[in-house]
Protein backbone atom coordinates (compact mmCIF):
# COMPACT_ATOMS: atom_id res chain seq x y z
CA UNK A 1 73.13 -61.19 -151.18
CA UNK A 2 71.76 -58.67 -148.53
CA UNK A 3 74.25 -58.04 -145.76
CA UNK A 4 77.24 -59.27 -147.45
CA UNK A 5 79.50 -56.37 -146.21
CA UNK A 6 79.05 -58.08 -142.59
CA UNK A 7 79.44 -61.61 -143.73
CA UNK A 8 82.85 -60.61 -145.24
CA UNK A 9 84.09 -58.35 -142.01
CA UNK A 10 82.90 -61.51 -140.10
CA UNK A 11 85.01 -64.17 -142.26
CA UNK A 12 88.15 -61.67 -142.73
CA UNK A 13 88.51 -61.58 -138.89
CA UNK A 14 87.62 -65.41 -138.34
CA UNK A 15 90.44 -65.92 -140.45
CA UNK A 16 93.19 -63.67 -138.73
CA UNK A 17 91.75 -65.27 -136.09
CA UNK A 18 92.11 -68.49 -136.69
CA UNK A 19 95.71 -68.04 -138.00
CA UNK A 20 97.40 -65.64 -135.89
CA UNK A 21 100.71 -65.49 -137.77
CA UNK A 22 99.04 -64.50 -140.75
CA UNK A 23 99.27 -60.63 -141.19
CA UNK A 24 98.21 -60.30 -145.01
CA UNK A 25 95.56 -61.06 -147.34
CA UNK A 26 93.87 -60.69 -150.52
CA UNK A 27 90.42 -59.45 -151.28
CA UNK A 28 89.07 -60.31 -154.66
CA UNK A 29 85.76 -59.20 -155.77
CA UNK A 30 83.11 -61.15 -157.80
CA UNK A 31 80.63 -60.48 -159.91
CA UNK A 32 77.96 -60.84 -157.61
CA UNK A 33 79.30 -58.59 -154.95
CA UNK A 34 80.07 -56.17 -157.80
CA UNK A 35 76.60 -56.01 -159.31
CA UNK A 36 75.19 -55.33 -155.63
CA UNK A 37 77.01 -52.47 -155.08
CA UNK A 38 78.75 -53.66 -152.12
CA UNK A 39 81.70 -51.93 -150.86
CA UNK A 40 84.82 -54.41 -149.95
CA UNK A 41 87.26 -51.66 -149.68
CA UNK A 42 85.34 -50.08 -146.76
CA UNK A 43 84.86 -53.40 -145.04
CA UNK A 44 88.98 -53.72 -145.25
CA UNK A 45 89.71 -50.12 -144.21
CA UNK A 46 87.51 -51.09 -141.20
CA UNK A 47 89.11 -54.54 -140.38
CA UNK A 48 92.26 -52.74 -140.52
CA UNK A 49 91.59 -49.97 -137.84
CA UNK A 50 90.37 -52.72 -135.41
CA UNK A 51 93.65 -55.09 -136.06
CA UNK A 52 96.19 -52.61 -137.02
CA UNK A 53 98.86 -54.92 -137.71
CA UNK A 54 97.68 -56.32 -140.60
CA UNK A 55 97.49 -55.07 -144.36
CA UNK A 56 94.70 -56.08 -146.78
CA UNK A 57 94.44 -55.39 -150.60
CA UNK A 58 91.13 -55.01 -152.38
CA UNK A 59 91.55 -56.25 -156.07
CA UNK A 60 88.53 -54.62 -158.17
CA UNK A 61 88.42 -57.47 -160.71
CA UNK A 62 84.69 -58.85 -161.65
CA UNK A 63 84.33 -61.09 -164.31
CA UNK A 64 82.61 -59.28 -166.63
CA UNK A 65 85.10 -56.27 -166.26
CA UNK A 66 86.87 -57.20 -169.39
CA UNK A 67 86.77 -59.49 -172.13
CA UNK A 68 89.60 -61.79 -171.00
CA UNK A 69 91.38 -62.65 -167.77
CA UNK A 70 94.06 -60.26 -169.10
CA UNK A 71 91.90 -57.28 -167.73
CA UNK A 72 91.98 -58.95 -164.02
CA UNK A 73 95.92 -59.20 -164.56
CA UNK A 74 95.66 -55.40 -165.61
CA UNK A 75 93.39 -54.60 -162.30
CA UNK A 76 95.14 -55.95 -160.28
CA UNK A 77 98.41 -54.34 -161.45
CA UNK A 78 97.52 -51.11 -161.54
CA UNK A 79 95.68 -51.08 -158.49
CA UNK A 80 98.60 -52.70 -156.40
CA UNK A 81 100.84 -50.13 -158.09
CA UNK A 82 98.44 -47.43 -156.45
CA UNK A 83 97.62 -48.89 -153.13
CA UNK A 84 100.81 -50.84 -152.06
CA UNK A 85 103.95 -50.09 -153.68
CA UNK A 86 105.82 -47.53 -151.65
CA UNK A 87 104.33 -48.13 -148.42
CA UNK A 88 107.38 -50.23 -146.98
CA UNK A 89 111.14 -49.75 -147.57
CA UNK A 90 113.32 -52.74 -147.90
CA UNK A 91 116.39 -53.38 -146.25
CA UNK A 92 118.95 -52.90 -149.25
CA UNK A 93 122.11 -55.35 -149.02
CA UNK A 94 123.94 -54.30 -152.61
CA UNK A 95 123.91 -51.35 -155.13
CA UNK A 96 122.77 -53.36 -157.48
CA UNK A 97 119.09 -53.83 -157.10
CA UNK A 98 116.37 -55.52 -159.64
CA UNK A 99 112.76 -56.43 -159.80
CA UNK A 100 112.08 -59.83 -161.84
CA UNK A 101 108.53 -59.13 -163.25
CA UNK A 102 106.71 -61.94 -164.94
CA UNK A 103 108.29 -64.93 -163.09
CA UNK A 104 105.96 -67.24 -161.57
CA UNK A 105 108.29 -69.98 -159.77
CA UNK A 106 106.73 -73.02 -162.16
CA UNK A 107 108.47 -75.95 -160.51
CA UNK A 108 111.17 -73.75 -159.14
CA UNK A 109 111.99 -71.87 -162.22
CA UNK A 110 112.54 -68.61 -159.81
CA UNK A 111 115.48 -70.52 -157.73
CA UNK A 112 117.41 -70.80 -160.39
CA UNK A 113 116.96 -67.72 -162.10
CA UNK A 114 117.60 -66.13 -158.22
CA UNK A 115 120.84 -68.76 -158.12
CA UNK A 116 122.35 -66.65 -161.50
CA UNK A 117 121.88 -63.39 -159.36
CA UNK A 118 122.93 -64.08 -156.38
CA UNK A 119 126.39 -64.94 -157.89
CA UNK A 120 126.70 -61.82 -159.82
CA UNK A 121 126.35 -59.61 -156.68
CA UNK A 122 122.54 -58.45 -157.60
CA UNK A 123 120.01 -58.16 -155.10
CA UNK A 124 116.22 -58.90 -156.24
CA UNK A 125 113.66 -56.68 -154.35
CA UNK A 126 110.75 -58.69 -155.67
CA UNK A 127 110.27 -61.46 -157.63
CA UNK A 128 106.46 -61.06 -159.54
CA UNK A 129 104.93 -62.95 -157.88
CA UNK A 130 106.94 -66.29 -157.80
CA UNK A 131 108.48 -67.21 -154.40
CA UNK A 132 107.40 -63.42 -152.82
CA UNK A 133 106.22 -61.91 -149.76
CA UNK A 134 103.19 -59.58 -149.67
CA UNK A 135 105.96 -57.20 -148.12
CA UNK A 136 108.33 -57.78 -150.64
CA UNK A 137 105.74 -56.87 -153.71
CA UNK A 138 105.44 -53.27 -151.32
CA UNK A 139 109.15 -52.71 -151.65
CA UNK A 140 109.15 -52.62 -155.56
CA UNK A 141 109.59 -48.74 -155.73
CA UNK A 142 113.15 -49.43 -154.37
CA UNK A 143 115.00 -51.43 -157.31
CA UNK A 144 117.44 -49.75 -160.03
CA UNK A 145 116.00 -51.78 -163.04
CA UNK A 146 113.15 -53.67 -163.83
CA UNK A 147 113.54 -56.94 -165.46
CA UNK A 148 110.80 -58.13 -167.40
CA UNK A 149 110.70 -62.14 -168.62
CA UNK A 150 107.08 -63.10 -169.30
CA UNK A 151 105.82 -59.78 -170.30
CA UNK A 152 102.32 -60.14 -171.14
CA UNK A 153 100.03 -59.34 -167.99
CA UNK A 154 102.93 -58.44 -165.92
CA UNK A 155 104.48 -55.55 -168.84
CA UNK A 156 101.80 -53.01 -166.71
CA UNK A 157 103.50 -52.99 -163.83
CA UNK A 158 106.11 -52.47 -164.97
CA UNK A 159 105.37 -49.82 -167.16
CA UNK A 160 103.97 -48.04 -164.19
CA UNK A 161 106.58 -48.25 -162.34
CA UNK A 162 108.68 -46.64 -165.05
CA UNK A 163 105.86 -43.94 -165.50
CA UNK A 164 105.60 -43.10 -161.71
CA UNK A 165 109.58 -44.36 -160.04
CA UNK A 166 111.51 -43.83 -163.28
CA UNK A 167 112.89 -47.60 -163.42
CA UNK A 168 113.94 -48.38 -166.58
CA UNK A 169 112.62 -51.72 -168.01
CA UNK A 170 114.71 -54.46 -169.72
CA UNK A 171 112.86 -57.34 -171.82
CA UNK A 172 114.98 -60.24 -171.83
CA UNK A 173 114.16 -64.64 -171.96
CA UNK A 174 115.28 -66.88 -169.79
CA UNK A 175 114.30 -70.16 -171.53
CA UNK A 176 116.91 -71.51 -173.56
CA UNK A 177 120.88 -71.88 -173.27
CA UNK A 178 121.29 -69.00 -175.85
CA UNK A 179 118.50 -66.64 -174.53
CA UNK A 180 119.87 -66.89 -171.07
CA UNK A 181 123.12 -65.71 -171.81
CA UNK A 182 121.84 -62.99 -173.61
CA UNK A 183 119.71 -61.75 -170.44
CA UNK A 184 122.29 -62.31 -168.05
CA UNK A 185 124.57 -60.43 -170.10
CA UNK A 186 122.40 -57.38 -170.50
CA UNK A 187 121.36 -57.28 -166.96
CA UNK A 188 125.40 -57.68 -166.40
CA UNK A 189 126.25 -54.88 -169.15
CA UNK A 190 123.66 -52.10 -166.98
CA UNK A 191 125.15 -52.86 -163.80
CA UNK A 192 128.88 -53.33 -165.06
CA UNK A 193 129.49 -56.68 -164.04
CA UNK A 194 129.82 -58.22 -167.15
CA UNK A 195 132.86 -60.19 -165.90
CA UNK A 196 130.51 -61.44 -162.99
CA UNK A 197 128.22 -62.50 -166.20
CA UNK A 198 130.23 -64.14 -167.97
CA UNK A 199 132.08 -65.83 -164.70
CA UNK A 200 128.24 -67.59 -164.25
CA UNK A 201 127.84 -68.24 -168.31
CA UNK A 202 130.90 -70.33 -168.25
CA UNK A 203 130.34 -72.43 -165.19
CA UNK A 204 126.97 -73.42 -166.21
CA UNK A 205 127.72 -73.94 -169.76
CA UNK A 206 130.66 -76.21 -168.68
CA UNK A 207 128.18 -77.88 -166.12
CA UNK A 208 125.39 -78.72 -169.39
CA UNK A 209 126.41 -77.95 -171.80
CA UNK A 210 127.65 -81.72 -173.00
CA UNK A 211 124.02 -83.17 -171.23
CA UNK A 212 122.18 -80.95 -173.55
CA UNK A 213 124.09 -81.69 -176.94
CA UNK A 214 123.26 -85.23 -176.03
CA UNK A 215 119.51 -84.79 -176.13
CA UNK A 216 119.96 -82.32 -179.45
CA UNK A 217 121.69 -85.69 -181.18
CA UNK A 218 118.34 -87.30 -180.83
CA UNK A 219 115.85 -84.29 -181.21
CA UNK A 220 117.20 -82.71 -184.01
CA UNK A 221 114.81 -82.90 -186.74
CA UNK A 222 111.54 -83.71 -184.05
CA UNK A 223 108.55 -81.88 -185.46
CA UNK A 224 106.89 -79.89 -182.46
CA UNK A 225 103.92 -78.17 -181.94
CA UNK A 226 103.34 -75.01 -179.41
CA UNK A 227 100.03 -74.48 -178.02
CA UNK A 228 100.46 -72.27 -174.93
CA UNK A 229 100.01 -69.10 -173.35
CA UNK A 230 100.89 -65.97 -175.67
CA UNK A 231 105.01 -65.50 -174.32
CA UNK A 232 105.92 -68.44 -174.20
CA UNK A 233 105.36 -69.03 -177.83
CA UNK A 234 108.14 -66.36 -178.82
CA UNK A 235 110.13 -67.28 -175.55
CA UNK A 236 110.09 -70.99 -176.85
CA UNK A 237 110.21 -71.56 -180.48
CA UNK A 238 113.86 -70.41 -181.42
CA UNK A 239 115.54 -71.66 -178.15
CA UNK A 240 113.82 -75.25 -178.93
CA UNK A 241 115.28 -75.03 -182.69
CA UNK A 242 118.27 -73.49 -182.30
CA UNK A 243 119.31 -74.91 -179.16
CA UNK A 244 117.80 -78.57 -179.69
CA UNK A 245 117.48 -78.49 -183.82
CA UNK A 246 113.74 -79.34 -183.29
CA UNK A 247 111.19 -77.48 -186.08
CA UNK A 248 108.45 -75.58 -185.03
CA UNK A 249 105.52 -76.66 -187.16
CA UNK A 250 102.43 -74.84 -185.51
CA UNK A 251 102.05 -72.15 -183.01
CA UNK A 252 98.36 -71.14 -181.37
CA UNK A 253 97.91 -69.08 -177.93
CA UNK A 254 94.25 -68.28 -176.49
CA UNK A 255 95.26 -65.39 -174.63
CA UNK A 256 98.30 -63.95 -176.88
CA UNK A 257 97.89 -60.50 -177.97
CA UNK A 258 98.68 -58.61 -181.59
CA UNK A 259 102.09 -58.07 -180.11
CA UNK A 260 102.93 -61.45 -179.10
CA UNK A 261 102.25 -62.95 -182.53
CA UNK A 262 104.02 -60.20 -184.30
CA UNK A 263 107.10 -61.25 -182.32
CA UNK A 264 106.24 -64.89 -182.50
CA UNK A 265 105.99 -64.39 -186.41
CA UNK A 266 109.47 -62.72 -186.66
CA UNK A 267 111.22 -65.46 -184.81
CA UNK A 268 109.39 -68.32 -186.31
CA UNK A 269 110.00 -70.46 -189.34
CA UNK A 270 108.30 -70.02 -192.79
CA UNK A 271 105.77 -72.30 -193.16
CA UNK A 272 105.31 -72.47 -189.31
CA UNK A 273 100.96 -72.82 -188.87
CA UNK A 274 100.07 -69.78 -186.68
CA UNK A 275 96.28 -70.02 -184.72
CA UNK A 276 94.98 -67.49 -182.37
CA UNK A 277 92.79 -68.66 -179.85
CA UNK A 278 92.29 -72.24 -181.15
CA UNK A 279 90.22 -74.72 -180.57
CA UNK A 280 90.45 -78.33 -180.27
CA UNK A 281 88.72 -78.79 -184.40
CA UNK A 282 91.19 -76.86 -185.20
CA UNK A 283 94.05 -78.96 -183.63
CA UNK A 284 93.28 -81.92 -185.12
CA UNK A 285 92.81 -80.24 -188.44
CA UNK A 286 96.17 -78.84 -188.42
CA UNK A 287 97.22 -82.55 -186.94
CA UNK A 288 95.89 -83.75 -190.06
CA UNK A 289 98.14 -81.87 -191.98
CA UNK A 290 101.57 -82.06 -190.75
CA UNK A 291 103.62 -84.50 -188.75
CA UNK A 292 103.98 -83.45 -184.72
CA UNK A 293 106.52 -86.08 -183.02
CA UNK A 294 105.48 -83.70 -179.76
CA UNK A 295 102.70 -81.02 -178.75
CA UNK A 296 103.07 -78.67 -175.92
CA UNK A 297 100.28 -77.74 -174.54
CA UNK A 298 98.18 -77.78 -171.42
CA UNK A 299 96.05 -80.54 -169.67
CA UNK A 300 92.78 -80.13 -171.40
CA UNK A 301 94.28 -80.43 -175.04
CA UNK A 302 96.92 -82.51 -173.62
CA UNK A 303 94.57 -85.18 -172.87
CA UNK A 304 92.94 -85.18 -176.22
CA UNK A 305 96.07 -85.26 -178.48
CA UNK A 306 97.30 -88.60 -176.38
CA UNK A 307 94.21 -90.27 -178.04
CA UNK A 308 95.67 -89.58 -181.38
CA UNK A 309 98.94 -91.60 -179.82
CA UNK A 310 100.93 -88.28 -180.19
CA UNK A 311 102.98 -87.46 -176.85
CA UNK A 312 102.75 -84.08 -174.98
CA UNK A 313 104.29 -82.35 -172.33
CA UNK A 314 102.38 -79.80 -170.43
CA UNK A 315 103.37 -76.36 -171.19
CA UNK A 316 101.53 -74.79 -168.19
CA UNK A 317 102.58 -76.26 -165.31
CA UNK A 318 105.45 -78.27 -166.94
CA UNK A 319 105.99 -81.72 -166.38
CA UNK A 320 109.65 -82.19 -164.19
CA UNK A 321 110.90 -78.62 -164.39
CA UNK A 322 112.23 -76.33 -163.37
CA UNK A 323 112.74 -75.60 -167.66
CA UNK A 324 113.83 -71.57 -167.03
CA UNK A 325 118.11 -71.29 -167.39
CA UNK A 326 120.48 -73.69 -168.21
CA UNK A 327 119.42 -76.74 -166.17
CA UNK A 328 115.83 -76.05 -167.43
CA UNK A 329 116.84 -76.26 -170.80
CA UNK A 330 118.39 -79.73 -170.25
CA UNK A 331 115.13 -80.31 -167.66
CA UNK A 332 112.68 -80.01 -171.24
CA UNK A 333 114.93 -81.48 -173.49
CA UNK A 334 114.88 -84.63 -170.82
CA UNK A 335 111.26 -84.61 -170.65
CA UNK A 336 110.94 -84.14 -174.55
CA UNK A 337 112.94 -86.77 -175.49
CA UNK A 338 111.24 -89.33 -172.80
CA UNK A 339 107.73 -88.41 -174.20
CA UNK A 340 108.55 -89.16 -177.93
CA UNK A 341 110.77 -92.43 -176.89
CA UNK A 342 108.48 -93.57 -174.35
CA UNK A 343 107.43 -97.20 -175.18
CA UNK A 344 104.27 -96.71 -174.39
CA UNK A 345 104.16 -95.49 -177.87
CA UNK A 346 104.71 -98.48 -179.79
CA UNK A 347 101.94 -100.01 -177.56
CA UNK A 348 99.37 -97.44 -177.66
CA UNK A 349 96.42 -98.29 -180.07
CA UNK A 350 97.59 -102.03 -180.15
CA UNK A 351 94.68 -104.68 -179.65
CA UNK A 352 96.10 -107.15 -177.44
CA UNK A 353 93.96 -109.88 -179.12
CA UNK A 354 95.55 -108.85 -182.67
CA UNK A 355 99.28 -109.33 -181.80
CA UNK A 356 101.30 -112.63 -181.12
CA UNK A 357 103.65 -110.96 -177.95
CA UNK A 358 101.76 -110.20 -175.17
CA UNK A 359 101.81 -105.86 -174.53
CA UNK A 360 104.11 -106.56 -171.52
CA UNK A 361 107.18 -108.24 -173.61
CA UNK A 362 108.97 -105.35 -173.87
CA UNK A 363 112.52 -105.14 -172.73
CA UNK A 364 114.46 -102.63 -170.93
CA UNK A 365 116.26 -102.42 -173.75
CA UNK A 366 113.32 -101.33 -176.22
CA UNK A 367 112.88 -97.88 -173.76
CA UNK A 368 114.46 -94.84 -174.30
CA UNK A 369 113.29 -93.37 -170.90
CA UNK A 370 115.96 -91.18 -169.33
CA UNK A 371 115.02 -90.88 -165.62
CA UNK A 372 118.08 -88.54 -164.56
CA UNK A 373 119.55 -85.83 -166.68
């Protein structure tokens, strides 16, 4: 603990050292270097007079700063939004210039979403954070309108930026076939290029529109549970029933807030289970009470519903995304309807010893599995 400060000037400049193309970096503190009083910020300022080509950002965020890992999100927000925005202009190529705030690139979610703008003539200063530059995130001062799609940790920033830049910010979803034309339109509608809008609705409607009513013949009616972070709740549970026909049975986020469940209650069904912060007793007593054909969820709870011989698909990292726009929504309809008609299924919980085919003598013919949408 004593002489820290040095240690960390002697690793930052081991590592520009030892990658010499690398001009940028992150600084996160701890809790231990927090409770010692030690001062990263000064250590940076120095590293940065000595090597003046490169940039470093402190991010204040010890553990026990805040009661969830929202309060890091909210550190480091606000102290980006004081240090680093404004300290680089970018090089603007159209009048019409967004930020995309609270989009993460999950499996590539942000190329497609990027794909949508680039045909409607709309530059994207920064994506936050998916598929960005340290450089880009600097230039954020610059855009007309902030667009705002998973708005729980990343709603400060952009918040501030409408306190301190006057950008306006627009919530909109981008999971879903329906939600995605309503975003695109909006964005369209504040720009006005709602015929460049509607010129991308129709071509990617036309292009999956007939793959996804396929998958809704066989979903409709598939009971579904959502256990995920706080958004995508509301972002997910009326595209999956209105777009797919599925039903919603029970909802539970550990890191939603009072305003995502007030919005996840409005677009939900009646009779829908809602759970904040639950844990796995809870699951299965809820899974002793209804009917789930599918659970999304993440790993950890993931891996415990598959011993009940109930299917998931990971609602974290995804499982073959991307599953934001129109190919996404095919993309999770594809990997829904592969989980509940996997085989496996009518194997799972079988005692080989107790049967008179062998667990292998199933036939192509008995699988469901759609490799290619």
């Amino acid at each position: 603990m004593f002489g820290a400060e040095k240690q960390l000037k002697k690793a930052i400049m081991e590592a520009f050292q030892e990658f010499p193309e690398i001009k940028r970096m992150f600084v996160y503190t701890t809790c231990t270097t927090a409770l010692i009083g030690d001062n990263p910020k000064a250590v940076c300022r120095e590293v940065q007079e000595e090597l003046e080509d490169v940039d470093i950002f402190v991010v204040e965020c010890p553990g026990f700063a805040g009661v969830s890992q929202s309060k890091g999100h909210h550190e480091l927000n606000i102290g980006w939004m004081r240090d680093k925005i404004g300290t680089l202009e970018p090089e603007i190529t159209s009048e019409y210039t967004i930020n995309v705030i609270g989009d993460y690139n999950i499996q590539g979610d942000t190329y497609v979403l990027q794909k949508y703008l680039d045909k409607m003539g709309i530059q994207v200063i920064a994506h936050f954070t998916g598929n960005v530059t340290y450089d880009q995130l600097r230039c954020m001062h610059r855009a007309k309108l902030n667009v705002v799609n998973c708005a729980r940790s990343a709603g400060y920033i952009a918040n501030e930026l409408k306190r301190v830049y006057d950008i306006p910010r627009m919530d909109v979803d981008t999971w879903g076939f329906e939600y995605v034309k309503v975003a695109l339109r909006k964005i369209g509608a504040f720009f006005g290029l709602e015929d460049k809008a509607e010129e991308v609705i129709a071509e990617e409607v036309a292009k999956y529109e007939g793959k996804l009513d396929w998958y809704k013949e066989r979903l409709k009616g598939k009971q579904i549970c959502i256990w995920t972070g706080g958004p995508r709740l509301w972002h997910w549970t009326k595209a999956l029933e209105d777009d797919l026909g599925m039903e919603v049975v029970a909802m539970s986020s550990k890191f939603g807030h009072q305003e995502d469940f007030e919005k996840v209650i409005a677009r939900g069904r009646i009779g829908t289970i809602y759970i904040d912060d639950g844990n796995e007793l809870e699951f299965f007593e809820v899974l002793d009470n209804i009917h789930a054909d599918l659970i999304f969820t993440g790993p950890r709870v993931g891996d415990l519903v598959k011993k009940l011989h109930i299917p998931y698909i990971n609602g974290h990292a995804y499982h073959n995304g991307p599953y934001m726009g129109f190919e996404g929504a095919v993309n999770m309809a594809r990997d829904m309807y592969n989980a509940i008609y996997s085989p496996m299924w009518k194997l799972a919980g079988k005692d080989p010893r107790e049967t008179d085919s062998p667990m292998w003598s199933l036939t192509e013919k008995d699988s469901g599995v759609v490799q290619e949408s």
